[in-house]
Protein backbone atom coordinates (compact mmCIF):
# COMPACT_ATOMS: atom_id res chain seq x y z
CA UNK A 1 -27.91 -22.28 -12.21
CA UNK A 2 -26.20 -20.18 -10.17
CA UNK A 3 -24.54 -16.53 -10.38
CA UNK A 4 -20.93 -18.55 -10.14
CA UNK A 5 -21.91 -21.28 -12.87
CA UNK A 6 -23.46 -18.93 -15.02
CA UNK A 7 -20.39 -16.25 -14.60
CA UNK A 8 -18.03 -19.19 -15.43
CA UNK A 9 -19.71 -20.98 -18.06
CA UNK A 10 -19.74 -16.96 -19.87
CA UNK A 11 -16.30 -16.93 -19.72
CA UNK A 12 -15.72 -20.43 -20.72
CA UNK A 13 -18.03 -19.58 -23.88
CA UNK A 14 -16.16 -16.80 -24.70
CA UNK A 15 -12.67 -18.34 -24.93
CA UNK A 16 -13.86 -21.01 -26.86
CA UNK A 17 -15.27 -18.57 -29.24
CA UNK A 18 -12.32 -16.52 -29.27
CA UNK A 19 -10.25 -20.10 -29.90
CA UNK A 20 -12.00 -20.63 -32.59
CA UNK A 21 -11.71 -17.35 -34.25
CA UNK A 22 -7.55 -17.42 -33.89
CA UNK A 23 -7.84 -20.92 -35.10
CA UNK A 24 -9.39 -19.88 -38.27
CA UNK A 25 -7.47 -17.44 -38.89
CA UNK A 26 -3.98 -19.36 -38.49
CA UNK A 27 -5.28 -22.19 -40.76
CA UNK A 28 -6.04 -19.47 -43.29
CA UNK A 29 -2.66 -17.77 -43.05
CA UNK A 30 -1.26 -21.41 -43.11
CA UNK A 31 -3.08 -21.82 -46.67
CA UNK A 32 -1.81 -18.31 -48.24
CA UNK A 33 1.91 -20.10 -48.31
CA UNK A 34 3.00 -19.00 -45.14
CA UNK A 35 5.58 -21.79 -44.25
CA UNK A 36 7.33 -21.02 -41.17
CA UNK A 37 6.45 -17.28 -40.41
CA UNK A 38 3.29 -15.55 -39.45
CA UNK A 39 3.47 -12.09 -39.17
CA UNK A 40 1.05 -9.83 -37.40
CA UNK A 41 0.13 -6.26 -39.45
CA UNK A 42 1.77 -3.40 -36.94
CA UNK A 43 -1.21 -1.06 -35.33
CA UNK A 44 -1.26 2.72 -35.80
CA UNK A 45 -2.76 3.23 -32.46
CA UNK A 46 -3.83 1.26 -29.78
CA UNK A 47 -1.75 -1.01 -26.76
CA UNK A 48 0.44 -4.50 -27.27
CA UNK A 49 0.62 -6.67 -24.19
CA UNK A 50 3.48 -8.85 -24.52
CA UNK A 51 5.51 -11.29 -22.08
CA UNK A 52 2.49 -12.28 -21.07
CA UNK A 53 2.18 -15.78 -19.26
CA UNK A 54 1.79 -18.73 -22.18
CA UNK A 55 -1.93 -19.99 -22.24
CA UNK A 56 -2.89 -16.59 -20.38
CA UNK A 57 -3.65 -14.43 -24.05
CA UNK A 58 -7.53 -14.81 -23.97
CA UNK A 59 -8.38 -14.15 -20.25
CA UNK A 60 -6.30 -10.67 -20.85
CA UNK A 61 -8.50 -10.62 -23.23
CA UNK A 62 -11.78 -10.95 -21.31
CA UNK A 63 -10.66 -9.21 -18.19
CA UNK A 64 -9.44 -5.84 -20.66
CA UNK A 65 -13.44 -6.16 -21.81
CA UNK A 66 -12.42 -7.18 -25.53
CA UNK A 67 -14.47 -9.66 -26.79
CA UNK A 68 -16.91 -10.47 -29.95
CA UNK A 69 -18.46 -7.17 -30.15
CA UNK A 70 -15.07 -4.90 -29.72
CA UNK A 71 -15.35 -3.69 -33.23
CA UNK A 72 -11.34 -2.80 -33.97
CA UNK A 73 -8.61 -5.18 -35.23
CA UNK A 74 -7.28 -7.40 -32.14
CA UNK A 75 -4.24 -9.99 -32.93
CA UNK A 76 -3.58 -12.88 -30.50
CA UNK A 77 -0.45 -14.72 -30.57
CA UNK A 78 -0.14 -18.09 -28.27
CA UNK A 79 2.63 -20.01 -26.78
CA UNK A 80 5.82 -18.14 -28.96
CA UNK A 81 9.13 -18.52 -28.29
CA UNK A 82 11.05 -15.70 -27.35
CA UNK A 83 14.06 -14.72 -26.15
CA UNK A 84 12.96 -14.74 -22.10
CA UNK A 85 11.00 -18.00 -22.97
CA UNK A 86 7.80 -18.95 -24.05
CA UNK A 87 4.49 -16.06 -24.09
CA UNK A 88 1.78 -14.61 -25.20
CA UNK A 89 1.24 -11.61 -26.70
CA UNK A 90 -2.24 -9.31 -27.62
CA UNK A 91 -2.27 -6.30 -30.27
CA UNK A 92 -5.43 -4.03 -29.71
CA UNK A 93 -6.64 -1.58 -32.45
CA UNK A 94 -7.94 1.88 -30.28
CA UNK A 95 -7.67 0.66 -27.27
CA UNK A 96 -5.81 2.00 -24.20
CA UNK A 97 -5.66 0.57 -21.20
CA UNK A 98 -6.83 1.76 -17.59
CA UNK A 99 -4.65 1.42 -14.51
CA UNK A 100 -7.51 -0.70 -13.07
CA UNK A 101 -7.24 -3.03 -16.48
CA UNK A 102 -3.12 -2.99 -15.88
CA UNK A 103 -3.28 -4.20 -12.16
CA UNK A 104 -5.77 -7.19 -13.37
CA UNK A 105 -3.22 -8.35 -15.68
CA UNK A 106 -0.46 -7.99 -13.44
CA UNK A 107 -2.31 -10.77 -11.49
CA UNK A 108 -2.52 -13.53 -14.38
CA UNK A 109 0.96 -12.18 -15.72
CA UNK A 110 3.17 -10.91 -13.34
CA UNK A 111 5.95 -10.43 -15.74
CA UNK A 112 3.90 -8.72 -18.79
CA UNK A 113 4.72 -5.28 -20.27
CA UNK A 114 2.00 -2.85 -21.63
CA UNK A 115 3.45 -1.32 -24.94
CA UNK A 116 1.27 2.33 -25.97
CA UNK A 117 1.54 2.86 -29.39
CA UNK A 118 0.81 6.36 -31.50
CA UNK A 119 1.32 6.33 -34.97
CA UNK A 120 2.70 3.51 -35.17
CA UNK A 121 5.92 3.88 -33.11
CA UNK A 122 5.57 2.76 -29.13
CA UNK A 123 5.40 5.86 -26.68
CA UNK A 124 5.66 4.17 -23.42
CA UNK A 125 6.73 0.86 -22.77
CA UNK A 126 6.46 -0.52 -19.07
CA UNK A 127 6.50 -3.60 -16.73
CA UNK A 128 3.42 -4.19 -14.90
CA UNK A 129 3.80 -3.90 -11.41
CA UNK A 130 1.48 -6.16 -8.93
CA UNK A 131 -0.52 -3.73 -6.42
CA UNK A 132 -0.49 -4.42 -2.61
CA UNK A 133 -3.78 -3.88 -2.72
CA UNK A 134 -6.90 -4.27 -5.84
CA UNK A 135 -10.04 -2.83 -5.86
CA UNK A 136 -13.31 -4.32 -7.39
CA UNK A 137 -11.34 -6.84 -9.54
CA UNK A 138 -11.05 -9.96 -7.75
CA UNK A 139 -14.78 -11.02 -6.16
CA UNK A 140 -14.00 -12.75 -3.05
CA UNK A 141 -14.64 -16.40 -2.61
CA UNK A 142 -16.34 -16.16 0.52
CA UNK A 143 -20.20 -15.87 -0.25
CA UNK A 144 -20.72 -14.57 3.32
CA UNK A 145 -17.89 -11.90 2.67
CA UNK A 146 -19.75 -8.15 3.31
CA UNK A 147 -18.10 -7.56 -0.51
CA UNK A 148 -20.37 -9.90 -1.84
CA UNK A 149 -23.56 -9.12 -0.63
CA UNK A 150 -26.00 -6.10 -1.86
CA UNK A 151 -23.66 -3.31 0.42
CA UNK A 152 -22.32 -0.97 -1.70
CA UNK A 153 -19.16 -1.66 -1.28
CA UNK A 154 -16.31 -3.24 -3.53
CA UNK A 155 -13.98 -6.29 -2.79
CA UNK A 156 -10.76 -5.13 -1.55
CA UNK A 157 -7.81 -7.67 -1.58
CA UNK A 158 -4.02 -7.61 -0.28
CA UNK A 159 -1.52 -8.64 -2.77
CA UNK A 160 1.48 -10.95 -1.67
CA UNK A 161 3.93 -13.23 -3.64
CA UNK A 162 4.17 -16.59 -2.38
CA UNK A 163 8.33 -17.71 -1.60
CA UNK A 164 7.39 -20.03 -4.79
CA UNK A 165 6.43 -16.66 -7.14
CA UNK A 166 2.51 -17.28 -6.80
CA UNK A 167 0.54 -14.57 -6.13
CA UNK A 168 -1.61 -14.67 -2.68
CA UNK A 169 -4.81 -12.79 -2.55
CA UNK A 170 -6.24 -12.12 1.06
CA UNK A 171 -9.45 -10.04 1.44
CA UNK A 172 -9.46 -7.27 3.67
CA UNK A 173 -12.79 -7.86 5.12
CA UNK A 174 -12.99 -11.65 5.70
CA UNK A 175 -9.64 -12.49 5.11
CA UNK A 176 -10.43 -15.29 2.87
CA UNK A 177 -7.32 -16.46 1.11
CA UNK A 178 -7.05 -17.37 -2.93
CA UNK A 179 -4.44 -18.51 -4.86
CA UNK A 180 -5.61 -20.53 -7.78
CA UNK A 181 -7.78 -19.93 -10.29
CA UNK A 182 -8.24 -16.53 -10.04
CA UNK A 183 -9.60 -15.89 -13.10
CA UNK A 184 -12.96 -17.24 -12.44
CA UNK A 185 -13.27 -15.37 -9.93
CA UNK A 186 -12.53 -11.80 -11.85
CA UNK A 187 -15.69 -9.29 -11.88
């Protein structure tokens, strides 16, 4: 199997085992009496992602590095109405995120805000903001691309939006050009 299969069929394993886990979960809350309303417990410290694109929750998830063995309380919420529209939205226990980790979601969820909360009460709130350029996030499609060979040297892409709102990723070495499923080709 290759590197590519093997990356993707990781990542496909670990959202299915991160579906299951939030499915458990709801069906339990479902069976305490909970008819119309689930509430998620409020975190003393740690980050909430919300507006993020619906369906987009659990590759935050694996791009922010938070998967079975992150040890501190994480709360998903999929697909729930809100007042711009539907979204997603991810509570992490302890966890702050980097710039690098902000810029990656910016590029599955243009329109997400990163909420940092201290004792329980947010302390910065702010949009993310798509780079013109990312670093070592996105590895380039291209297997001949100098990025993805054994050079020390990270990818390097060139952010545009599209006229439709898509994002456009062009390397700056081979000027390959993706669009689409850009998640399986995070690092």
């Amino acid at each position: 199997m290759s590197d590519e299969r093997a990356g993707r069929a990781d990542k496909e394993s670990f959202i299915e085992k991160m579906e299951n886990k939030i499915e458990k979960t709801v069906t339990r809350s479902k069976k305490l009496g909970d008819k119309n309303d689930l509430r998620i417990k409020a975190i003393e410290n740690g980050t909430v992602i919300d507006h993020i694109t619906p369906g987009q929750a659990l590759n935050v998830l694996k791009i922010i590095s938070v998967g079975e063995n992150f040890k501190n309380t994480v709360s998903v919420v999929m697909n729930a109405g809100g007042a711009r529209g539907d979204k997603d939205v991810v509570k992490i226990e302890g966890k702050e995120l980097t710039e690098k980790e902000v810029a990656a979601i910016s590029l599955l969820s243009p329109k997400a805000t990163v909420n940092i909360i201290r004792h329980f009460e947010v302390i910065e709130k702010k949009q993310v903001k798509t780079p013109e350029c990312v670093n070592g996030i996105v590895k380039c499609v291209n297997p001949n691309c100098i990025s993805n060979s054994n050079e020390p040297i990270d990818s390097r892409f060139i952010v545009k939006e599209c006229h439709t709102g898509a994002l456009l990723l062009r390397c700056a070495y081979c000027e390959s050009v993706m669009m689409e499923n850009l998640m399986m080709n995070f690092k």
